[in-house]
PDB file of N, CA and C in Angstrom:
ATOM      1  N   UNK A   1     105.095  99.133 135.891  1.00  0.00           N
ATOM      2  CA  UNK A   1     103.753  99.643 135.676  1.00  0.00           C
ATOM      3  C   UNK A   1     103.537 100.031 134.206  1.00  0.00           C
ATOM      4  N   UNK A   2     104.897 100.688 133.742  1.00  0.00           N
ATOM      5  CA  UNK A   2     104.348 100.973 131.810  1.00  0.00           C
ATOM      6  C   UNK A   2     104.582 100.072 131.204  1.00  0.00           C
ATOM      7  N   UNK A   3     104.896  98.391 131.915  1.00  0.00           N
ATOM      8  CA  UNK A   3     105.214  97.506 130.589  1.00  0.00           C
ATOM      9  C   UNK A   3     103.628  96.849 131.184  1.00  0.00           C
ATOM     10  N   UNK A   4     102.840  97.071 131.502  1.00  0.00           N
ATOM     11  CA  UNK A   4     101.749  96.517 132.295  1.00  0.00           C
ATOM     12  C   UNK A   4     100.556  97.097 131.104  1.00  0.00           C
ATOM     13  N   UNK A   5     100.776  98.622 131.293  1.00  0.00           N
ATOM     14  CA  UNK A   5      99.824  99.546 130.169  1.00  0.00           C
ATOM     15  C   UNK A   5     100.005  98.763 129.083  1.00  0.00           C
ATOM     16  N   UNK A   6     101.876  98.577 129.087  1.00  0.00           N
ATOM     17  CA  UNK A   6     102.134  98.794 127.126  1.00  0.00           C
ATOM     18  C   UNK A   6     101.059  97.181 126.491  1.00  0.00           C
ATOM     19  N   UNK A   7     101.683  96.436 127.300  1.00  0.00           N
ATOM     20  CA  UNK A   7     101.028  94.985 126.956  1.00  0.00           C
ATOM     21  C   UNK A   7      99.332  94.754 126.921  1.00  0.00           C
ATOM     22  N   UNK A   8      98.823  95.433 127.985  1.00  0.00           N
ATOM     23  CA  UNK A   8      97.551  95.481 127.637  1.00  0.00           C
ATOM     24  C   UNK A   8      97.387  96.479 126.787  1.00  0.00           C
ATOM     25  N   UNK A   9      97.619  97.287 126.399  1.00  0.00           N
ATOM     26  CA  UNK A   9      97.151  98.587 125.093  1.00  0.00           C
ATOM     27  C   UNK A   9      97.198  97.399 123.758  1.00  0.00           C
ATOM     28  N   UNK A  10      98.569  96.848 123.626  1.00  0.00           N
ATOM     29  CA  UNK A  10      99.395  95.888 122.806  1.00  0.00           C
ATOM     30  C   UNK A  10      97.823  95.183 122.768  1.00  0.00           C
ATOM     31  N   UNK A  11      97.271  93.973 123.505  1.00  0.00           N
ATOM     32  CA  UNK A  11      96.365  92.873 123.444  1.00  0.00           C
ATOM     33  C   UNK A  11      95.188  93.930 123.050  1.00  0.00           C
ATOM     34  N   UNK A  12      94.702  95.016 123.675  1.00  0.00           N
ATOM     35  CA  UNK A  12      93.626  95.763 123.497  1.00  0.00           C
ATOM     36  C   UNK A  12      93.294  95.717 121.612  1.00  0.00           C
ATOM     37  N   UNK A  13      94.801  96.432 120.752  1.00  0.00           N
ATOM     38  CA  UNK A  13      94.528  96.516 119.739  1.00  0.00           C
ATOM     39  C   UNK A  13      94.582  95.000 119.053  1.00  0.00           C
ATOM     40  N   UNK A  14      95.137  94.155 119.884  1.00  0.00           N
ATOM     41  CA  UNK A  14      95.217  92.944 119.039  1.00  0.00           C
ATOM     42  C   UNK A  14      93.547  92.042 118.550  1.00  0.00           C
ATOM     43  N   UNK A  15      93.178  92.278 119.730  1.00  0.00           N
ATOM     44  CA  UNK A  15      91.313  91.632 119.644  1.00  0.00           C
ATOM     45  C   UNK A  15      90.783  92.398 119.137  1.00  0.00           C
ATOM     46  N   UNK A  16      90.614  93.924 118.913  1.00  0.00           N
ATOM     47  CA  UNK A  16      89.658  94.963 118.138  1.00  0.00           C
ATOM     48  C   UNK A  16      90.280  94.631 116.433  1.00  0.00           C
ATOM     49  N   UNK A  17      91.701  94.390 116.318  1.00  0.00           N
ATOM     50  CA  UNK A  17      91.938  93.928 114.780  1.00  0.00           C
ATOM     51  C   UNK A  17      91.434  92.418 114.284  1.00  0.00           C
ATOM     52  N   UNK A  18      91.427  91.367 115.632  1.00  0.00           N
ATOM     53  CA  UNK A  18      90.466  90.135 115.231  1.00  0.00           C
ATOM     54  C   UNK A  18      89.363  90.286 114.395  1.00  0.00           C
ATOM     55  N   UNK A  19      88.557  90.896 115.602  1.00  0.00           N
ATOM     56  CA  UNK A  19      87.310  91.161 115.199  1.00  0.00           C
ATOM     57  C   UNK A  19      86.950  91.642 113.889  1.00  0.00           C
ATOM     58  N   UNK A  20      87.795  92.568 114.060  1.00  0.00           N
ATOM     59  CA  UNK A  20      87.643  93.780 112.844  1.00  0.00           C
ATOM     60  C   UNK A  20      88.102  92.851 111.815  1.00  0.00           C
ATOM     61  N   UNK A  21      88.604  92.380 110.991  1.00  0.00           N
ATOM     62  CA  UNK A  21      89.122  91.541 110.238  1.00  0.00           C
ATOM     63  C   UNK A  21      88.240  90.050 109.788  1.00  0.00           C
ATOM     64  N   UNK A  22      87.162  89.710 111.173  1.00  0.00           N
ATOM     65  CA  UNK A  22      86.688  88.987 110.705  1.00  0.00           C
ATOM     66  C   UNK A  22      85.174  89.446 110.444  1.00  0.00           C
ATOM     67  N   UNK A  23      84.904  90.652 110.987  1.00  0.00           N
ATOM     68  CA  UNK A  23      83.937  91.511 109.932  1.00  0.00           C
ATOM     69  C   UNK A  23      84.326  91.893 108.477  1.00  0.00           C
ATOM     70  N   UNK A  24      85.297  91.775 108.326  1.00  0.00           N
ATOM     71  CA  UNK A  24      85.812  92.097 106.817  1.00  0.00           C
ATOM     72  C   UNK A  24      85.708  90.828 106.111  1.00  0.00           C
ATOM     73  N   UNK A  25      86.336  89.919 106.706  1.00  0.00           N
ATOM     74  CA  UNK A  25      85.821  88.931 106.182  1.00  0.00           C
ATOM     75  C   UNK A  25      84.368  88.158 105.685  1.00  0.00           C
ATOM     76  N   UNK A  26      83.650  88.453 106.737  1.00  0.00           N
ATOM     77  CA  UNK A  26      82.430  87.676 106.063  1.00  0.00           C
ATOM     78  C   UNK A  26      81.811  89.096 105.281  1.00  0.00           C
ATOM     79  N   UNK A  27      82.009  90.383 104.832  1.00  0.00           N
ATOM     80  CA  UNK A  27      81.821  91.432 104.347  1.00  0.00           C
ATOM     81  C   UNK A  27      82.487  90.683 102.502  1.00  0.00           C
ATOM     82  N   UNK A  28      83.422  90.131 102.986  1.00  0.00           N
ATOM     83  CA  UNK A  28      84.006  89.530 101.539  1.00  0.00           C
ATOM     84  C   UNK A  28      83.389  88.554 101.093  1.00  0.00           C
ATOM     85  N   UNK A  29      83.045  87.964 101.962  1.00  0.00           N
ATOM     86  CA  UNK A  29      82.824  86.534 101.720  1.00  0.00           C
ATOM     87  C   UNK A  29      81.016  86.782 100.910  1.00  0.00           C
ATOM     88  N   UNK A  30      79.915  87.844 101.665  1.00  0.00           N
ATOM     89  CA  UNK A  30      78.997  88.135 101.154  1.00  0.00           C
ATOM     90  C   UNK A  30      79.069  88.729  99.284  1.00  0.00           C
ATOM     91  N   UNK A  31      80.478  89.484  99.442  1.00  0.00           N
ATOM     92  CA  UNK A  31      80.487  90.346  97.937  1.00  0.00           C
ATOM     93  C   UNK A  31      80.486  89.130  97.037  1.00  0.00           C
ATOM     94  N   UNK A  32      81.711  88.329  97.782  1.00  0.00           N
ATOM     95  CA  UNK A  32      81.786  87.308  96.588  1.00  0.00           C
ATOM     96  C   UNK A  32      80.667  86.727  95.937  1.00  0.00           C
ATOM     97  N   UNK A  33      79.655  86.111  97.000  1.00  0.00           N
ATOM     98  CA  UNK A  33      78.597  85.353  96.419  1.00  0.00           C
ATOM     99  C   UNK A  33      77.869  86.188  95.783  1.00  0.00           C
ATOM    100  N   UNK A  34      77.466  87.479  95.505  1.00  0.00           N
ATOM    101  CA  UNK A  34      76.958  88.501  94.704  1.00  0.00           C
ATOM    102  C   UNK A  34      77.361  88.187  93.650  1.00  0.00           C
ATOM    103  N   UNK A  35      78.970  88.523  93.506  1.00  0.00           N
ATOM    104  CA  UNK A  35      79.149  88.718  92.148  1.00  0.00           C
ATOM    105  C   UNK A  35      78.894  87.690  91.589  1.00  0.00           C
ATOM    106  N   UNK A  36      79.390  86.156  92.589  1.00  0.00           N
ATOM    107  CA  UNK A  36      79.091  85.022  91.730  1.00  0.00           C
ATOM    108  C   UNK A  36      77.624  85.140  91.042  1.00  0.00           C
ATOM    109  N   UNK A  37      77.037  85.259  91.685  1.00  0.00           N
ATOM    110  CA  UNK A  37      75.241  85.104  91.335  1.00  0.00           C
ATOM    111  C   UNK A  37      75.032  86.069  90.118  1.00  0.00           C
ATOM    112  N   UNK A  38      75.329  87.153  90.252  1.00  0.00           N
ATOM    113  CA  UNK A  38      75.307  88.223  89.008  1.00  0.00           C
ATOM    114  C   UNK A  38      76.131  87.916  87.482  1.00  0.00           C
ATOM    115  N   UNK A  39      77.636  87.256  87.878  1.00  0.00           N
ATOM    116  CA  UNK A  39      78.113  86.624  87.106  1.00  0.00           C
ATOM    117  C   UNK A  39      77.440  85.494  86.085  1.00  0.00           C
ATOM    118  N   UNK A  40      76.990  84.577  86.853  1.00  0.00           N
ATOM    119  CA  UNK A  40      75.964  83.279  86.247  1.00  0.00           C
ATOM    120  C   UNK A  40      75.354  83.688  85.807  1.00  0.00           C
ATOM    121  N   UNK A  41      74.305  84.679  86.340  1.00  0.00           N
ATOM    122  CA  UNK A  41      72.901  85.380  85.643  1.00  0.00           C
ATOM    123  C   UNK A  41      73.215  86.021  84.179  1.00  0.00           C
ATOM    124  N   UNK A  42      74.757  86.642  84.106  1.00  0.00           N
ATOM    125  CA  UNK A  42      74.869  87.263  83.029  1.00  0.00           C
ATOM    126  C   UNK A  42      75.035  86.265  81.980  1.00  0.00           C
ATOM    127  N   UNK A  43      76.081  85.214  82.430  1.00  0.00           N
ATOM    128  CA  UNK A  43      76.206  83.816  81.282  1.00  0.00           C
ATOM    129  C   UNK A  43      74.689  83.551  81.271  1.00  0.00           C
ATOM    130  N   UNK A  44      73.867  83.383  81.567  1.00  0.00           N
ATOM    131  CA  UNK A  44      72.599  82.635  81.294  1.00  0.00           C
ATOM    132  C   UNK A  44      71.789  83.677  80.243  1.00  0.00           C
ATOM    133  N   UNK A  45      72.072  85.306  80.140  1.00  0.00           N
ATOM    134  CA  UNK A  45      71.247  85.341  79.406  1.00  0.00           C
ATOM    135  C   UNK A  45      72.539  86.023  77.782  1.00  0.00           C
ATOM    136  N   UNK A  46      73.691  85.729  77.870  1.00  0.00           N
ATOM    137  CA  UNK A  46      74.382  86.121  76.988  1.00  0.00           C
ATOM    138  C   UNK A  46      74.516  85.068  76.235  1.00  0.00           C
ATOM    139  N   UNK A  47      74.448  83.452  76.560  1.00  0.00           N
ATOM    140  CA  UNK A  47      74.253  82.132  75.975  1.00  0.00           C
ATOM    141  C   UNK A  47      73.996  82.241  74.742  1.00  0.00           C
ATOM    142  N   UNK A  48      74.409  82.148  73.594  1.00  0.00           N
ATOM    143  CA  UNK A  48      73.776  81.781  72.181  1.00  0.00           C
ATOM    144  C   UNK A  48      72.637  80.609  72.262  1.00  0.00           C
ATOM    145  N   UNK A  49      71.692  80.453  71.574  1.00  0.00           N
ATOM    146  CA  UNK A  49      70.796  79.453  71.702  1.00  0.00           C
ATOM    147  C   UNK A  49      71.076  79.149  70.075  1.00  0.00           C
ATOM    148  N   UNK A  50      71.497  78.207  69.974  1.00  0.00           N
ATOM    149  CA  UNK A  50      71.582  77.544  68.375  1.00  0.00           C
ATOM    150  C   UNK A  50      70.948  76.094  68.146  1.00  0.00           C
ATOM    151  N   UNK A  51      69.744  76.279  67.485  1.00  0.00           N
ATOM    152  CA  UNK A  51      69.073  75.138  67.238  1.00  0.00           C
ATOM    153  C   UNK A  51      69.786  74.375  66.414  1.00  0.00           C
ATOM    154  N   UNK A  52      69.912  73.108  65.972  1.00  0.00           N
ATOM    155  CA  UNK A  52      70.849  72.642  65.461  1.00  0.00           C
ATOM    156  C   UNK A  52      69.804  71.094  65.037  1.00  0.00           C
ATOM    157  N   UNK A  53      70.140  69.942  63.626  1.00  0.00           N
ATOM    158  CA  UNK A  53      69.410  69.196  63.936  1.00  0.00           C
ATOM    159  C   UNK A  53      70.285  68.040  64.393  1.00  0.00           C
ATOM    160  N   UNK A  54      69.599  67.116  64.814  1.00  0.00           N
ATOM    161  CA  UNK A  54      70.155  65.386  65.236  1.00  0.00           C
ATOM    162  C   UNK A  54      70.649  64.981  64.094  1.00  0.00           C
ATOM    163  N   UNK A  55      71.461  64.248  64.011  1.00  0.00           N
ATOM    164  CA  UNK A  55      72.191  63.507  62.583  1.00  0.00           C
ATOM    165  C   UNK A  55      72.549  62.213  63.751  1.00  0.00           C
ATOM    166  N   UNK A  56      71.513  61.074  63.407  1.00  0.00           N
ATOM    167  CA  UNK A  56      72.179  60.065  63.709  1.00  0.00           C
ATOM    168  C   UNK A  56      73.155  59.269  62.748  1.00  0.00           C
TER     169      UNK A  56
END
C-alpha cells in the first residue's frame, strides 16, 4: 500500500514539473523574441549613416 502512495506521489510530482517547465519554457521562448526585437531596434537606430560618393 506505501509503494502504491510512494509511486503515485513520485508520477504526481513528475507531470506538475512537465507542465511547469513547459510554462517556463514558452515564458523563455517569449523573452527571447523581446530582446531580439529590442536588440535590432537598437542596431537600427545606432547605425552610422555615411554618405559616401560612387567612383566608378
Amino acid at each position: 500500500m506505501t509503494d502504491i502512495i510512494l509511486i503515485l506521489s513520485f508520477l504526481a510530482i513528475v507531470v506538475f514539473g512537465y507542465f511547469l517547465l513547459g510554462r517556463h519554457d514558452q515564458f523563455l521562448k517569449e523573452n527571447r523574441k523581446a530582446i531580439a526585437k529590442e536588440q535590432k531596434a537598437a542596431q537600427k537606430q545606432t547605425k552610422p549613416y555615411i554618405i559616401t560618393e560612387k567612383r566608378y
